[in-house]
Protein backbone atom coordinates (compact mmCIF):
# COMPACT_ATOMS: atom_id res chain seq x y z
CA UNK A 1 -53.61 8.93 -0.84
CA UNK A 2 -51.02 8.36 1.82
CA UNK A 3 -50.20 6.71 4.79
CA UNK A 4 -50.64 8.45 8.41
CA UNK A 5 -47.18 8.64 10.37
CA UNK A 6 -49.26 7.18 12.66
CA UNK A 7 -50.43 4.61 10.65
CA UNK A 8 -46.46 3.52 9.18
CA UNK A 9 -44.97 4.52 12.63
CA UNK A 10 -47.26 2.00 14.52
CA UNK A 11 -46.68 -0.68 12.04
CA UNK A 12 -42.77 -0.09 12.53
CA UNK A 13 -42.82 -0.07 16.37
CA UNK A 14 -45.41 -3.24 16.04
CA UNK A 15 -42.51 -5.04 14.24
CA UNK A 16 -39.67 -3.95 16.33
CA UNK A 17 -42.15 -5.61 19.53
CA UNK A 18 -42.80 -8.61 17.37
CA UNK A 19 -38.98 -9.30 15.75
CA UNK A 20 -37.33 -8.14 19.46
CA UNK A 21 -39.83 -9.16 22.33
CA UNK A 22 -39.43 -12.71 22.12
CA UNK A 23 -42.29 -12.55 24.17
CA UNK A 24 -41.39 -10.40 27.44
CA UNK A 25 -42.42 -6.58 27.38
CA UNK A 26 -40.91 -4.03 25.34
CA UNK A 27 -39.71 -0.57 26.50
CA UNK A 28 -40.89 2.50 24.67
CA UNK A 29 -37.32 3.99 25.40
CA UNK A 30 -36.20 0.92 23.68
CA UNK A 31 -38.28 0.76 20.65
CA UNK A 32 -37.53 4.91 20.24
CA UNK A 33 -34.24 4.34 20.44
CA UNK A 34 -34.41 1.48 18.00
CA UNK A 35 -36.56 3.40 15.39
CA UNK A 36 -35.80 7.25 15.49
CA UNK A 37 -39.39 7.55 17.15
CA UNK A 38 -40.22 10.14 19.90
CA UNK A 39 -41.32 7.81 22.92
CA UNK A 40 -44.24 10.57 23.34
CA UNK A 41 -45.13 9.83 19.70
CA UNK A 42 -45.40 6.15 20.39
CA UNK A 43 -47.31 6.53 23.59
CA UNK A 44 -49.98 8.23 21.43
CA UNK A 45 -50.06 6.00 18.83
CA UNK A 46 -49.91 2.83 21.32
CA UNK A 47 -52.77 4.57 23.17
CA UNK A 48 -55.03 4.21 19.91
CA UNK A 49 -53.28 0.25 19.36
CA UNK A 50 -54.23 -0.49 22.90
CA UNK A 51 -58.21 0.43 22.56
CA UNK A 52 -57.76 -1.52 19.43
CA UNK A 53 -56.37 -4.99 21.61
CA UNK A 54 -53.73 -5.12 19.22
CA UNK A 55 -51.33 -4.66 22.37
CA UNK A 56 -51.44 -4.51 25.98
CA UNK A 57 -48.96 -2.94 28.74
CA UNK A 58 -47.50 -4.84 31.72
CA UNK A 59 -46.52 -2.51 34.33
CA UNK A 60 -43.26 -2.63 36.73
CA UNK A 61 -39.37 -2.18 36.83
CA UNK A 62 -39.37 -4.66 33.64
CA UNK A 63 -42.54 -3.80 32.27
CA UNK A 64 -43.48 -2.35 28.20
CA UNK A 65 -45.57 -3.43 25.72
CA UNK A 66 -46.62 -6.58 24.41
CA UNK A 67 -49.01 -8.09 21.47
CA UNK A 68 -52.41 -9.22 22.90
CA UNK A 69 -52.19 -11.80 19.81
CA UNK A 70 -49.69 -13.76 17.97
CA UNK A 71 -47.90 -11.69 15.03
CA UNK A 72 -49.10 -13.95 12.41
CA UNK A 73 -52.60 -12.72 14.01
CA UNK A 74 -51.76 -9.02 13.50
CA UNK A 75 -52.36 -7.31 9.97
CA UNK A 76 -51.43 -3.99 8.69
CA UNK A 77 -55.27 -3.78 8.36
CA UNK A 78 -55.72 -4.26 11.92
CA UNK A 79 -53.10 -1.69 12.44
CA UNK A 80 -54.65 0.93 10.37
CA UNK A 81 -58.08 0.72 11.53
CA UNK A 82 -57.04 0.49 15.61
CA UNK A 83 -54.73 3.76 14.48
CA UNK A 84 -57.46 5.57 12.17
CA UNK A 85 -60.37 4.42 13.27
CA UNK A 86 -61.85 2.94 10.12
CA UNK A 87 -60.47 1.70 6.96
CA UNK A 88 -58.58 3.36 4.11
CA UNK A 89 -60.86 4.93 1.43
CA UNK A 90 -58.81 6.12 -1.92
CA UNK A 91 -60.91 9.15 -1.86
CA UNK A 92 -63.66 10.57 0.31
CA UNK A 93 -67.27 9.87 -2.24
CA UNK A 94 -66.38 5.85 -2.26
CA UNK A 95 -67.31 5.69 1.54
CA UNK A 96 -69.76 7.93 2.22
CA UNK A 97 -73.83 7.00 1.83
CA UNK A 98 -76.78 9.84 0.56
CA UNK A 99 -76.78 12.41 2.54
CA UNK A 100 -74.14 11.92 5.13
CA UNK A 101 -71.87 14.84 6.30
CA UNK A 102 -69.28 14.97 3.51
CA UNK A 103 -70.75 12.49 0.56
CA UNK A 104 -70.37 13.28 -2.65
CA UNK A 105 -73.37 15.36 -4.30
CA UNK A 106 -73.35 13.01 -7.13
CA UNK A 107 -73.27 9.73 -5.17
CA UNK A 108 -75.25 7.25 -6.18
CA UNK A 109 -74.91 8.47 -9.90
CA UNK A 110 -71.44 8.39 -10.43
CA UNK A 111 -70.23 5.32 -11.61
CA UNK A 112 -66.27 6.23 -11.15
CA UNK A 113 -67.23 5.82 -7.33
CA UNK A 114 -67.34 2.03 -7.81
CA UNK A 115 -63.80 2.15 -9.36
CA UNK A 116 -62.59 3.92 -6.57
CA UNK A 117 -64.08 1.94 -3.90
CA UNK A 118 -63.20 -1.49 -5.25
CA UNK A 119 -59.71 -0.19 -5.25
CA UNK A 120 -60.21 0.66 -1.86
CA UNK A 121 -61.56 -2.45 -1.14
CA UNK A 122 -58.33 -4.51 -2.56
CA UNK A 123 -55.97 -2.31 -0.82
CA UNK A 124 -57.40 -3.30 2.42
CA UNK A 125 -57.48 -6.62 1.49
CA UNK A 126 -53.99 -6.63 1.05
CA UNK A 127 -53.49 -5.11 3.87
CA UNK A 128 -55.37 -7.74 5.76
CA UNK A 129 -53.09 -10.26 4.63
CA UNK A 130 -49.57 -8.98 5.53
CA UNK A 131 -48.96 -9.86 8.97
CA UNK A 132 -46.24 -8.03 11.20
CA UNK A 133 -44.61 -11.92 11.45
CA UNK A 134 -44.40 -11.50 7.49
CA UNK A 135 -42.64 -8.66 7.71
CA UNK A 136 -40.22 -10.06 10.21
CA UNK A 137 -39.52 -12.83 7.95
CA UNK A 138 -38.79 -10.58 5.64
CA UNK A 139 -36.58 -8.33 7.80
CA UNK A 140 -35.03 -11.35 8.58
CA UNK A 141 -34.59 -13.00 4.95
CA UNK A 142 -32.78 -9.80 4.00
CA UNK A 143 -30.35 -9.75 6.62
CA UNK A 144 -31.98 -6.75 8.47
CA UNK A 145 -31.61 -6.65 12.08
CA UNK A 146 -34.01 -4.77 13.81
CA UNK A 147 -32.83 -4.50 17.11
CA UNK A 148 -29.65 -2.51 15.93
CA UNK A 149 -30.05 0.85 16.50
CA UNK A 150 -30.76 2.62 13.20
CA UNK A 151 -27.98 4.89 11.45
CA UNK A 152 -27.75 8.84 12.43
CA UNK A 153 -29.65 10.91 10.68
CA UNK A 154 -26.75 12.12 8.50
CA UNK A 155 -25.50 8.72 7.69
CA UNK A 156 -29.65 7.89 7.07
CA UNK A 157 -29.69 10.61 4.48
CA UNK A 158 -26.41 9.48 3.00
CA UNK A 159 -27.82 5.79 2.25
CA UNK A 160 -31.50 6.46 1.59
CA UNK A 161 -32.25 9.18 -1.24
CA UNK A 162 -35.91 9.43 -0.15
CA UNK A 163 -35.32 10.56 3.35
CA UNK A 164 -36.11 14.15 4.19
């Protein structure tokens, strides 16, 4: 199981808005810049975390995005299902019912299933309880700053072996 881009992309420019807004609206241009994101990306994936009221746009010559909540009101959880649509499931036969498009023809009898769907069940749990204000204190504990503009891709390479 992974992660959406989406999913980890939203969750990055959520923090950059929470550790850099103090409050006043965020540019895309700004948060792009900021986070090696396309600003067409983020429009799509702020399109989804809009619907979701996880943030809202203020228009004009100094207008962005914003948080429609506090950031120690945000999750990751809340993240993934505005971006996704539903929660994480470690593999498709723990979600699904009898007879729905896509369950598992042994579901129901299978008693792996309930393995994999309380494991599903803690990740999103854990996911509920790491707030985008969490991660800023984190950021912030380990001397990260946000709002500098990340390294050039070569340099990025150069300091992180699992780039690529």
């Amino acid at each position: 199981m992974k992660l959406t881009t989406q999913i980890r992309y939203g969750v990055r420019a959520l923090c950059d808005i929470a550790y850099n807004s103090e409050g006043a609206p965020v540019q895309v241009s700004s948060i792009s810049e900021r986070q090696a994101i396309s600003p067409r990306y983020i429009e799509q994936i702020f399109q989804k975390l809009r619907k979701g009221g996880i943030i809202r746009s203020a228009r004009g010559p100094s207008g962005g995005y914003i948080l429609a909540r506090r950031p120690e009101e945000i999750t990751v959880g809340d993240v993934i299902r505005a971006v996704d649509g539903h929660e994480i499931q470690l593999v498709f036969c723990s979600g699904g019912t009898r007879g729905s498009k896509g369950a598992c023809k042994r579901f129901g009898k299978c008693v792996v299933s309930d393995v994999w769907s309380e494991a599903s069940r803690l990740l999103m749990d854990y996911f509920d309880s790491v707030t985008l204000d969490a991660i800023c204190v984190e950021a912030r504990t380990k001397g990260l700053g946000l709002e500098v503009p990340p390294p050039k891709e070569a340099e990025w390479k150069s300091i992180c072996p699992y780039a690529g």
